[in-house]
PDB file of N, CA and C in Angstrom:
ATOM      1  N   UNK A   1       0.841  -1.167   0.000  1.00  0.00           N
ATOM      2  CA  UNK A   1       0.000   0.000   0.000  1.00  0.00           C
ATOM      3  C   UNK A   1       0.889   1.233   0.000  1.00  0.00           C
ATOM      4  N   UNK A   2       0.409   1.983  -1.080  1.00  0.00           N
ATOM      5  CA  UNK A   2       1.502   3.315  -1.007  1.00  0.00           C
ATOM      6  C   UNK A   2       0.171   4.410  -0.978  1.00  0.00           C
ATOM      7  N   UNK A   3       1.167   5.492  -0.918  1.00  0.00           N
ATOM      8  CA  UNK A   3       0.285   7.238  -0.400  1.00  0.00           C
ATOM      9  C   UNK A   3       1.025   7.314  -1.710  1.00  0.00           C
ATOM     10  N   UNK A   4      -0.189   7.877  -3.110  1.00  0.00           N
ATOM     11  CA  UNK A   4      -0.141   8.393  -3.963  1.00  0.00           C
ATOM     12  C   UNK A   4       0.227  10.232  -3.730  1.00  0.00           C
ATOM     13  N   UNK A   5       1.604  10.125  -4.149  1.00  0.00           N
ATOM     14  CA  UNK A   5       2.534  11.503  -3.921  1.00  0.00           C
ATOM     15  C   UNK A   5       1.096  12.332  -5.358  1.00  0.00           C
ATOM     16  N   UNK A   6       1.031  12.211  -6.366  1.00  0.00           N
ATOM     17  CA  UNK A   6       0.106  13.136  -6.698  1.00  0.00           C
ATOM     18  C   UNK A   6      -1.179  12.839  -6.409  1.00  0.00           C
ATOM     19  N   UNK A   7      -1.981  12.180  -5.156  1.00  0.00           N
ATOM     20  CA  UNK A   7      -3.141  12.598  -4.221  1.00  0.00           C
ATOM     21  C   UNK A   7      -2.708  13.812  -3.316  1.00  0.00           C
ATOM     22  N   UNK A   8      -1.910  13.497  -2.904  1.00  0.00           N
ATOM     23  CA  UNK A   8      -1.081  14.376  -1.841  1.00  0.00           C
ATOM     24  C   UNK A   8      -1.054  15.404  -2.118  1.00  0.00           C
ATOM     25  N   UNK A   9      -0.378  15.814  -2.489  1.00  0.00           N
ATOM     26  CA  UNK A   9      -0.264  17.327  -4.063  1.00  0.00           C
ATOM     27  C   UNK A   9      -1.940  17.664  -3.989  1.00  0.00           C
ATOM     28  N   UNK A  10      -2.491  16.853  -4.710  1.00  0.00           N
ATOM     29  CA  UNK A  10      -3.748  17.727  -5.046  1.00  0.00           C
ATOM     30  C   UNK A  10      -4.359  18.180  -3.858  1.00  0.00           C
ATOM     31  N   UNK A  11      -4.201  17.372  -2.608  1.00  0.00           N
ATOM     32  CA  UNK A  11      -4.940  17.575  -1.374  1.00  0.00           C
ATOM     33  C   UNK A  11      -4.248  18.824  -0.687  1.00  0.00           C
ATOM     34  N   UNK A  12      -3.064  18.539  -0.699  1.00  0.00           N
ATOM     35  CA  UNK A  12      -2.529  19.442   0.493  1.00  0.00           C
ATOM     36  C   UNK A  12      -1.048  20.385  -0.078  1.00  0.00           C
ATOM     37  N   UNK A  13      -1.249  20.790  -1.758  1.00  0.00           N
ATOM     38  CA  UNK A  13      -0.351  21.601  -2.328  1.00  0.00           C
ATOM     39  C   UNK A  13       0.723  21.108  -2.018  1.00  0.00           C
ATOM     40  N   UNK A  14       2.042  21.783  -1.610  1.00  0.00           N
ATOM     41  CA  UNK A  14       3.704  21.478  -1.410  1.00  0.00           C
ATOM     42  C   UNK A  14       4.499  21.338  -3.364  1.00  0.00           C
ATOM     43  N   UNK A  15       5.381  21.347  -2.827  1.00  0.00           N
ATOM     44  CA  UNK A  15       6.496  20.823  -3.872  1.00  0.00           C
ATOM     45  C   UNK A  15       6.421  19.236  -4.226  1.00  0.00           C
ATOM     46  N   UNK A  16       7.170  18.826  -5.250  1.00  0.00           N
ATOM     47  CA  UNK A  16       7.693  17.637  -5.685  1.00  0.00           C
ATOM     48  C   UNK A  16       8.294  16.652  -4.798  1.00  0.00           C
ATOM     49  N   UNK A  17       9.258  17.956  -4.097  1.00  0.00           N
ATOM     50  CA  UNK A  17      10.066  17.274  -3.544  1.00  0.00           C
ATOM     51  C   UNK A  17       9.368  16.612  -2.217  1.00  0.00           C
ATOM     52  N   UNK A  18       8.328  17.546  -1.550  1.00  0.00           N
ATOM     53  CA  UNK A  18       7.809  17.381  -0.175  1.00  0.00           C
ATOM     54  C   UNK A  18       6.934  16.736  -0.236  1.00  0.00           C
ATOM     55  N   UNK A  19       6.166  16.440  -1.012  1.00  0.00           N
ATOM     56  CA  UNK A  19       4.720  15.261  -1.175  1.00  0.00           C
ATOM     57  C   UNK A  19       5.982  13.852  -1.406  1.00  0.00           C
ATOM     58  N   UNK A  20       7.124  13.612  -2.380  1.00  0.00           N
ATOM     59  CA  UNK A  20       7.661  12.968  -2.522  1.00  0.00           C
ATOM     60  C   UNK A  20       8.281  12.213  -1.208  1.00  0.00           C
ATOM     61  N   UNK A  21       8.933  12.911  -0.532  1.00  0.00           N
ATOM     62  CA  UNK A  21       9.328  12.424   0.932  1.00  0.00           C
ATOM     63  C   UNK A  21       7.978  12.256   1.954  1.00  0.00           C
ATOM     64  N   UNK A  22       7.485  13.145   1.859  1.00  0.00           N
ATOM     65  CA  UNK A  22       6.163  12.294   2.906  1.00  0.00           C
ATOM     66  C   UNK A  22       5.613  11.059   2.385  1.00  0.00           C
ATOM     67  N   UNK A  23       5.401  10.798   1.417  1.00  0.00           N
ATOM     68  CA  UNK A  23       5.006   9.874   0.795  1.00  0.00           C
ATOM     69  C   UNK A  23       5.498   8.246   0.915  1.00  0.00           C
ATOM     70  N   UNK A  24       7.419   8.698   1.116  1.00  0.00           N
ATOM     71  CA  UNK A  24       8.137   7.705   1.237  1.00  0.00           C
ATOM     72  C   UNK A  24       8.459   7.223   2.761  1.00  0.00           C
ATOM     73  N   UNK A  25       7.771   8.740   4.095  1.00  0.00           N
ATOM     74  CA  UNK A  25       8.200   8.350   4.724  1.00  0.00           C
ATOM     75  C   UNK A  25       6.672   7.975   5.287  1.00  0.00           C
ATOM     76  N   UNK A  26       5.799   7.919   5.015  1.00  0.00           N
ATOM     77  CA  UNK A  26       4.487   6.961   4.882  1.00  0.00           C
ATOM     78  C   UNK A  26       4.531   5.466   4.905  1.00  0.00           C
ATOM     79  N   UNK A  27       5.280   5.428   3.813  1.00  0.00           N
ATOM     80  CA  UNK A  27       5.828   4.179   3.157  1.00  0.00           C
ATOM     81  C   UNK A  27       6.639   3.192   4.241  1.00  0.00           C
ATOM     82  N   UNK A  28       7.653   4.004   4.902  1.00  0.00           N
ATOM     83  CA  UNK A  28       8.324   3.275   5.729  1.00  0.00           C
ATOM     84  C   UNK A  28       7.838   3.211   6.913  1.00  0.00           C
ATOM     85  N   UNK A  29       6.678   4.231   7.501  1.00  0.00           N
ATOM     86  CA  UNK A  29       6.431   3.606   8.625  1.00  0.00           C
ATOM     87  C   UNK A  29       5.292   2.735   8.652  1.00  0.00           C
ATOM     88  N   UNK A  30       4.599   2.465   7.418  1.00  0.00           N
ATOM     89  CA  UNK A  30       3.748   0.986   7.290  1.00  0.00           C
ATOM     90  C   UNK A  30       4.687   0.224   7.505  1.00  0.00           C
ATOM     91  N   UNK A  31       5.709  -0.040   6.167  1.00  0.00           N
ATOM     92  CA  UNK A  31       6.563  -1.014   6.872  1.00  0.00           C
ATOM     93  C   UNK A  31       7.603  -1.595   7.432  1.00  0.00           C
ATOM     94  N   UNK A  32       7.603  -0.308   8.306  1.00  0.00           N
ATOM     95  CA  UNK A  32       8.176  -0.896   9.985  1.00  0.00           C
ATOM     96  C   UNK A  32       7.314  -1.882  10.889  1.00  0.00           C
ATOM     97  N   UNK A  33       5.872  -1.514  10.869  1.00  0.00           N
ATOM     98  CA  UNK A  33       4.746  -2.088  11.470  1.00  0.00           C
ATOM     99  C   UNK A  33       4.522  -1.655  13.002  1.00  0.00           C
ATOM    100  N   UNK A  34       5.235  -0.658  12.902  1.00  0.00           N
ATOM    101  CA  UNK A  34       5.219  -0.104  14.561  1.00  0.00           C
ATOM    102  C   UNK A  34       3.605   0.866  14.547  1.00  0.00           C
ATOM    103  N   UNK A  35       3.169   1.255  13.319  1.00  0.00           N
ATOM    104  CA  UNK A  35       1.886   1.523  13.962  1.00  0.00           C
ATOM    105  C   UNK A  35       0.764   0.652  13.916  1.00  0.00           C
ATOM    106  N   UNK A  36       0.890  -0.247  13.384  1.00  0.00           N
ATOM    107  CA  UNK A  36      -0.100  -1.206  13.440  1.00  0.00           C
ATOM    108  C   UNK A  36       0.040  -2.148  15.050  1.00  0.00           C
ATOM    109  N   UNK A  37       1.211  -2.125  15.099  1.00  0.00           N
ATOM    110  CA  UNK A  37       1.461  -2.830  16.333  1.00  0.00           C
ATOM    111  C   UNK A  37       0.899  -1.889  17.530  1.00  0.00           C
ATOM    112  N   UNK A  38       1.261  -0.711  17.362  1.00  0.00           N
ATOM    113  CA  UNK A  38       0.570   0.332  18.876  1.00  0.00           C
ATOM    114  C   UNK A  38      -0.678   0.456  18.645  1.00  0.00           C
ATOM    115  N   UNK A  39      -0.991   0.981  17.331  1.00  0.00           N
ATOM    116  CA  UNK A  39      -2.756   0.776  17.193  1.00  0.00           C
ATOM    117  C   UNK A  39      -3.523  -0.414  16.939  1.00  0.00           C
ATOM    118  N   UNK A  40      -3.054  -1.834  17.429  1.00  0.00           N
ATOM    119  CA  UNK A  40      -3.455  -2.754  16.583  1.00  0.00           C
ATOM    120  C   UNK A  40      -4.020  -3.266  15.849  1.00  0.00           C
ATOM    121  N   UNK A  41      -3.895  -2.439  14.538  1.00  0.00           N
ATOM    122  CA  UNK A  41      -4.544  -2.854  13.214  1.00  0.00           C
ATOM    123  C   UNK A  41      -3.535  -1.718  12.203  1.00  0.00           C
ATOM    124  N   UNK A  42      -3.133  -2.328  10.686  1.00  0.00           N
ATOM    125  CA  UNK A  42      -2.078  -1.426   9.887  1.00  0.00           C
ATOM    126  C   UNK A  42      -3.707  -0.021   9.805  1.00  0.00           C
ATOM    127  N   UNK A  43      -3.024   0.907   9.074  1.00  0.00           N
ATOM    128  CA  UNK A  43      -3.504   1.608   8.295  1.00  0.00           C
ATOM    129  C   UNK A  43      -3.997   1.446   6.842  1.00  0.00           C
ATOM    130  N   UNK A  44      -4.765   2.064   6.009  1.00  0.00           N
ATOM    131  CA  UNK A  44      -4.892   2.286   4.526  1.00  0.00           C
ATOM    132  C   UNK A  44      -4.258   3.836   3.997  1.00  0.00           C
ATOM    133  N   UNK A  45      -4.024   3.764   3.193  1.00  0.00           N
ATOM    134  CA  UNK A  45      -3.639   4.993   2.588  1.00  0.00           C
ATOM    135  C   UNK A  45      -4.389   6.124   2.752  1.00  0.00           C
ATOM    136  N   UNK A  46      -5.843   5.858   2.624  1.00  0.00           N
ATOM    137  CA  UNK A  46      -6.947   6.683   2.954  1.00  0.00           C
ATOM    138  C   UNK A  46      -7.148   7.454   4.397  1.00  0.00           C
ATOM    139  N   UNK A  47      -6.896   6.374   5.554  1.00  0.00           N
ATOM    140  CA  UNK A  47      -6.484   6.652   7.090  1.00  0.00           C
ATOM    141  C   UNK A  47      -5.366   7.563   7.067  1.00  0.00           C
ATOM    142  N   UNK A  48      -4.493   7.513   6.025  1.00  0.00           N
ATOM    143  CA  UNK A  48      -3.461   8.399   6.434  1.00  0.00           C
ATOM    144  C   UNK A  48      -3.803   9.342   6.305  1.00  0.00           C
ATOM    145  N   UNK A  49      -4.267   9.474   4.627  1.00  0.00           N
ATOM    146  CA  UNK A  49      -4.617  11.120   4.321  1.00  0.00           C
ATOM    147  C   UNK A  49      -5.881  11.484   5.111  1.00  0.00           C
ATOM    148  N   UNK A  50      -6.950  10.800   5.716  1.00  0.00           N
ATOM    149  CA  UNK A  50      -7.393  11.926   6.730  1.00  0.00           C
ATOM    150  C   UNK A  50      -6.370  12.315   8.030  1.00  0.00           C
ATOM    151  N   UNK A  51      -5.756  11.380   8.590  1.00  0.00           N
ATOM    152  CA  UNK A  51      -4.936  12.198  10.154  1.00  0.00           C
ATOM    153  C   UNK A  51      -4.147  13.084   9.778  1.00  0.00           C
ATOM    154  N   UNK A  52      -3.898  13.179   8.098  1.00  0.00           N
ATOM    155  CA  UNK A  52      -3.234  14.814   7.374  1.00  0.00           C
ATOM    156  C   UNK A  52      -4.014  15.762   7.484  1.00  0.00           C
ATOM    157  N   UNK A  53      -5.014  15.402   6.956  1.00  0.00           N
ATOM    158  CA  UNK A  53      -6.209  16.455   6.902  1.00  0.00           C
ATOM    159  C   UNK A  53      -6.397  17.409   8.407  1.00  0.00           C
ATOM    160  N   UNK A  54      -6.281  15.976   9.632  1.00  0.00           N
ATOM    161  CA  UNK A  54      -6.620  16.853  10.594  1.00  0.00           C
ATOM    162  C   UNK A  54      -5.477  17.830  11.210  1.00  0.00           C
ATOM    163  N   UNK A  55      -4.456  17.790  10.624  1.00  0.00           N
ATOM    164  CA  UNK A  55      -3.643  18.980  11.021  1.00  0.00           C
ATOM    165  C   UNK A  55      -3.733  20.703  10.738  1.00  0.00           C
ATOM    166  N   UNK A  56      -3.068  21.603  11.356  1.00  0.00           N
ATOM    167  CA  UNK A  56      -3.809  22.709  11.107  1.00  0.00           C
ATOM    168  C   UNK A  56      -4.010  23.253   9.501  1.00  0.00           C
ATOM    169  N   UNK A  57      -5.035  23.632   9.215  1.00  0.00           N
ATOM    170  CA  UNK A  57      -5.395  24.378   7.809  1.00  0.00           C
ATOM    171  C   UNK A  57      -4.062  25.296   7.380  1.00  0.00           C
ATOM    172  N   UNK A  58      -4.008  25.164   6.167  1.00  0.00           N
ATOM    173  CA  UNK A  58      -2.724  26.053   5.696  1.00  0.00           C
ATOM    174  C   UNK A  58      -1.406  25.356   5.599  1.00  0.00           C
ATOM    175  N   UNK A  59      -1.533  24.359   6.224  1.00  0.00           N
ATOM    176  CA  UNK A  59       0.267  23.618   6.580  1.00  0.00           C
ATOM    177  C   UNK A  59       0.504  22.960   5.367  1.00  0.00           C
ATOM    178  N   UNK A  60       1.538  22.741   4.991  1.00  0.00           N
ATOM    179  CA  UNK A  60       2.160  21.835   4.217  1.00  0.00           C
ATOM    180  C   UNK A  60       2.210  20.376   4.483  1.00  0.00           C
ATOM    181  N   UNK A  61       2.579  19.458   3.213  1.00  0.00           N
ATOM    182  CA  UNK A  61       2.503  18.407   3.617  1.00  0.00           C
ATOM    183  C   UNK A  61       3.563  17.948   4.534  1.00  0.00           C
ATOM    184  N   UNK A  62       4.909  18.780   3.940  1.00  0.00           N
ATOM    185  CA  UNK A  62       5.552  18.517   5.486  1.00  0.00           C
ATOM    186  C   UNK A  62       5.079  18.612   7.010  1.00  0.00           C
ATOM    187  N   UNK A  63       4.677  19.785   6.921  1.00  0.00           N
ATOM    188  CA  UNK A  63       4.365  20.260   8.616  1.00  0.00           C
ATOM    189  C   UNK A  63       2.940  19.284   8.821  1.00  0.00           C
ATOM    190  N   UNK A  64       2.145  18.891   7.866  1.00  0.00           N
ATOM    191  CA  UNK A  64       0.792  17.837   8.446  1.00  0.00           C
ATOM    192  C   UNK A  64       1.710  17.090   8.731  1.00  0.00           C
ATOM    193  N   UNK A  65       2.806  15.935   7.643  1.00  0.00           N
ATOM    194  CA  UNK A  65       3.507  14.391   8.397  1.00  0.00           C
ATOM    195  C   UNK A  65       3.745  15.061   9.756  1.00  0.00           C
ATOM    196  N   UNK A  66       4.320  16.051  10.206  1.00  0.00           N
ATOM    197  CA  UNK A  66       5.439  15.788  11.509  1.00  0.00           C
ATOM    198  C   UNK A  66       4.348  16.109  12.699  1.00  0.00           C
ATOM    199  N   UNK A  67       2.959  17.232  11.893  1.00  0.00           N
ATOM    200  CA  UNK A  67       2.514  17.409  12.794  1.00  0.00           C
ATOM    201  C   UNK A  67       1.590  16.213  13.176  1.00  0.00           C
ATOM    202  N   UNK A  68       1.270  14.992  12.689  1.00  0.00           N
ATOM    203  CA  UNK A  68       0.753  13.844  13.156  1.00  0.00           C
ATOM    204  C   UNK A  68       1.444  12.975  13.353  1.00  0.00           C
ATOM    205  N   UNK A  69       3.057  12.947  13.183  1.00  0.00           N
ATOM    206  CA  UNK A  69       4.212  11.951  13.719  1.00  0.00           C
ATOM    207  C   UNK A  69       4.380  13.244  15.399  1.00  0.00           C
ATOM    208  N   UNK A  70       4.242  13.856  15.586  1.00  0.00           N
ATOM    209  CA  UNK A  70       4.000  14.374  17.051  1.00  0.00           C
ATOM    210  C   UNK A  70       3.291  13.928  18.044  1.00  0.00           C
ATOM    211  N   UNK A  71       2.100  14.037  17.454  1.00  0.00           N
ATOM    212  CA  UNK A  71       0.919  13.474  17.930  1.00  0.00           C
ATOM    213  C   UNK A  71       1.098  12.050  18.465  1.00  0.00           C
ATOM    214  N   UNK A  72       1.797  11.185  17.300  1.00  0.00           N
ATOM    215  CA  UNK A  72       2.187   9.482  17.734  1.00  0.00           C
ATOM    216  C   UNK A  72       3.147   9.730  18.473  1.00  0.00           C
ATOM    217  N   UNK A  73       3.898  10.513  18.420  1.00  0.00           N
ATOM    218  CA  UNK A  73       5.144  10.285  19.512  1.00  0.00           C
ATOM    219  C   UNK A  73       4.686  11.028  21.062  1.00  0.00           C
ATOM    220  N   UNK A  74       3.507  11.419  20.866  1.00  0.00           N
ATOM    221  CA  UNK A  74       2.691  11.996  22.531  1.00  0.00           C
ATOM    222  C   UNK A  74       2.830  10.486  23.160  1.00  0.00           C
ATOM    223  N   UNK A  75       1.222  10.173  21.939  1.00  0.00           N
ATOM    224  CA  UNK A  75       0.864   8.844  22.328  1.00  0.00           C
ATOM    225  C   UNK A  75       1.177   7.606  22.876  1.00  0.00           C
ATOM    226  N   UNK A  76       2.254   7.560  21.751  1.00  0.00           N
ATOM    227  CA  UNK A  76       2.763   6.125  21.895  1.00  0.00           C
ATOM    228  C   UNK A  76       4.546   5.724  22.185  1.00  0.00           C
ATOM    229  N   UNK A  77       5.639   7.126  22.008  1.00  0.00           N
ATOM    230  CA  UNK A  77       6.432   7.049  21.588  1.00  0.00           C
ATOM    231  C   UNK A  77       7.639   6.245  20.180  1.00  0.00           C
ATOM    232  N   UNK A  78       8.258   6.764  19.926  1.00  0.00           N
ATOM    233  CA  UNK A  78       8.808   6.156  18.950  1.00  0.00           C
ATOM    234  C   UNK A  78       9.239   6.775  17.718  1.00  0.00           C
ATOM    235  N   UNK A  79       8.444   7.471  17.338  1.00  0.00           N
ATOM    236  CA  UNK A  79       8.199   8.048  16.308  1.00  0.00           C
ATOM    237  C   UNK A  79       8.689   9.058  15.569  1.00  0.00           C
ATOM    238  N   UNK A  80       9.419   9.979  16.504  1.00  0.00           N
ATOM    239  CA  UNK A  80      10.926  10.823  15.622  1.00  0.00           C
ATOM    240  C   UNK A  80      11.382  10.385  14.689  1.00  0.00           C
ATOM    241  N   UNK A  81      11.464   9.328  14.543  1.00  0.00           N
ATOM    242  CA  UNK A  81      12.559   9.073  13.668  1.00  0.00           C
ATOM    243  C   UNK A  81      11.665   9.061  12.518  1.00  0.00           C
ATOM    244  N   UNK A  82      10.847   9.086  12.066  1.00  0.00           N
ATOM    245  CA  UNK A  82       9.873   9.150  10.967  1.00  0.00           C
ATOM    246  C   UNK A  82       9.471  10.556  10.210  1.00  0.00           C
ATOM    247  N   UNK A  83      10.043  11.855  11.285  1.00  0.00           N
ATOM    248  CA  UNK A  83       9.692  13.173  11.288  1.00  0.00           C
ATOM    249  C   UNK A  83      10.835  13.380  10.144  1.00  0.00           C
ATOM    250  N   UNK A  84      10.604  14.793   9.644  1.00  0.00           N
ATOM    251  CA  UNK A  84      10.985  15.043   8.402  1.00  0.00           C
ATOM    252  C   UNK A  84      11.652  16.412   8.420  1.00  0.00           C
ATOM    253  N   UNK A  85      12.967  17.080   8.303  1.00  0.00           N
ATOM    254  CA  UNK A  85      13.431  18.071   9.125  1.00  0.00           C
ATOM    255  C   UNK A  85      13.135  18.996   7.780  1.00  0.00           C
ATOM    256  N   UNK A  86      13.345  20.102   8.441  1.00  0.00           N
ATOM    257  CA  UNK A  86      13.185  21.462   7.094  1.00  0.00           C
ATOM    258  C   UNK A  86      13.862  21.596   5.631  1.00  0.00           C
ATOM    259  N   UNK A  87      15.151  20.528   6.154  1.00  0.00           N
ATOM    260  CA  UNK A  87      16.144  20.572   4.880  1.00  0.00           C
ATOM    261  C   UNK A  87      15.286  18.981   3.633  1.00  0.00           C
ATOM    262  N   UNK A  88      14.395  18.656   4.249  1.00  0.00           N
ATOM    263  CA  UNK A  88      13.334  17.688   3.536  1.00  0.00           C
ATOM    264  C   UNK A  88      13.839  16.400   3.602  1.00  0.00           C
ATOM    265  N   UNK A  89      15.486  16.179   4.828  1.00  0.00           N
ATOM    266  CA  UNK A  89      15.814  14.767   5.068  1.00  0.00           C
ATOM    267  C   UNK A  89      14.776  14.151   6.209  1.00  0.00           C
ATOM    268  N   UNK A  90      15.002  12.954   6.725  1.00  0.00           N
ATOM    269  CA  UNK A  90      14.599  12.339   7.412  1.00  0.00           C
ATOM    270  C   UNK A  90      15.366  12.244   8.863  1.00  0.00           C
ATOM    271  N   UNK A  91      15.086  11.839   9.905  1.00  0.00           N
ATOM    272  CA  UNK A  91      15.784  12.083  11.212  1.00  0.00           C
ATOM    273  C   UNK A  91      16.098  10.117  11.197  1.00  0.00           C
ATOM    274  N   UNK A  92      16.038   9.200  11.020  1.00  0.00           N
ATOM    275  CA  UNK A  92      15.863   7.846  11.064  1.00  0.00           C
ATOM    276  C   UNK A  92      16.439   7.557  10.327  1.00  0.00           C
TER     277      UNK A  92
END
């Protein structure tokens, strides 16, 4: 299951580059399986792009990933390493 980088785009604007890396880092935390394991059950692609949605209006797709990889790392810990720094690398 992948997060279609041009759904992303159409939903929540950004660059190439930034729908591209959220996309991939989507990708890797399905499969790590660490959220299926804390929430026990995986996600769909669809689940993702709403907990994007619910981040604040206006944000980028960067700032929705980190601002709902925050949120998991309240919750559940772990999850930094999935966050996505300004220069558009990965911390993990």
């Amino acid at each position: 299951m992948d997060v279609d980088p041009t759904r992303l785009r159409r939903e929540f604007g950004g660059t190439d580059g930034e729908v591209r890396v959220v996309a991939r880092q989507a990708g890797d935390l399905l499969d790590s399986g660490r959220l299926g394991a804390d929430r026990g059950h995986e996600l769909t692609a669809e689940e993702i792009l709403s907990h994007l949605r619910d981040a604040p209006a206006g944000s980028s797709p960067v700032e929705r990933w980190n601002w709902w990889m925050g949120a998991l790392e309240i919750a559940y810990g772990g999850y930094e390493q999935f966050t996505i720094r300004a220069d558009g690398s990965v911390d993990g």
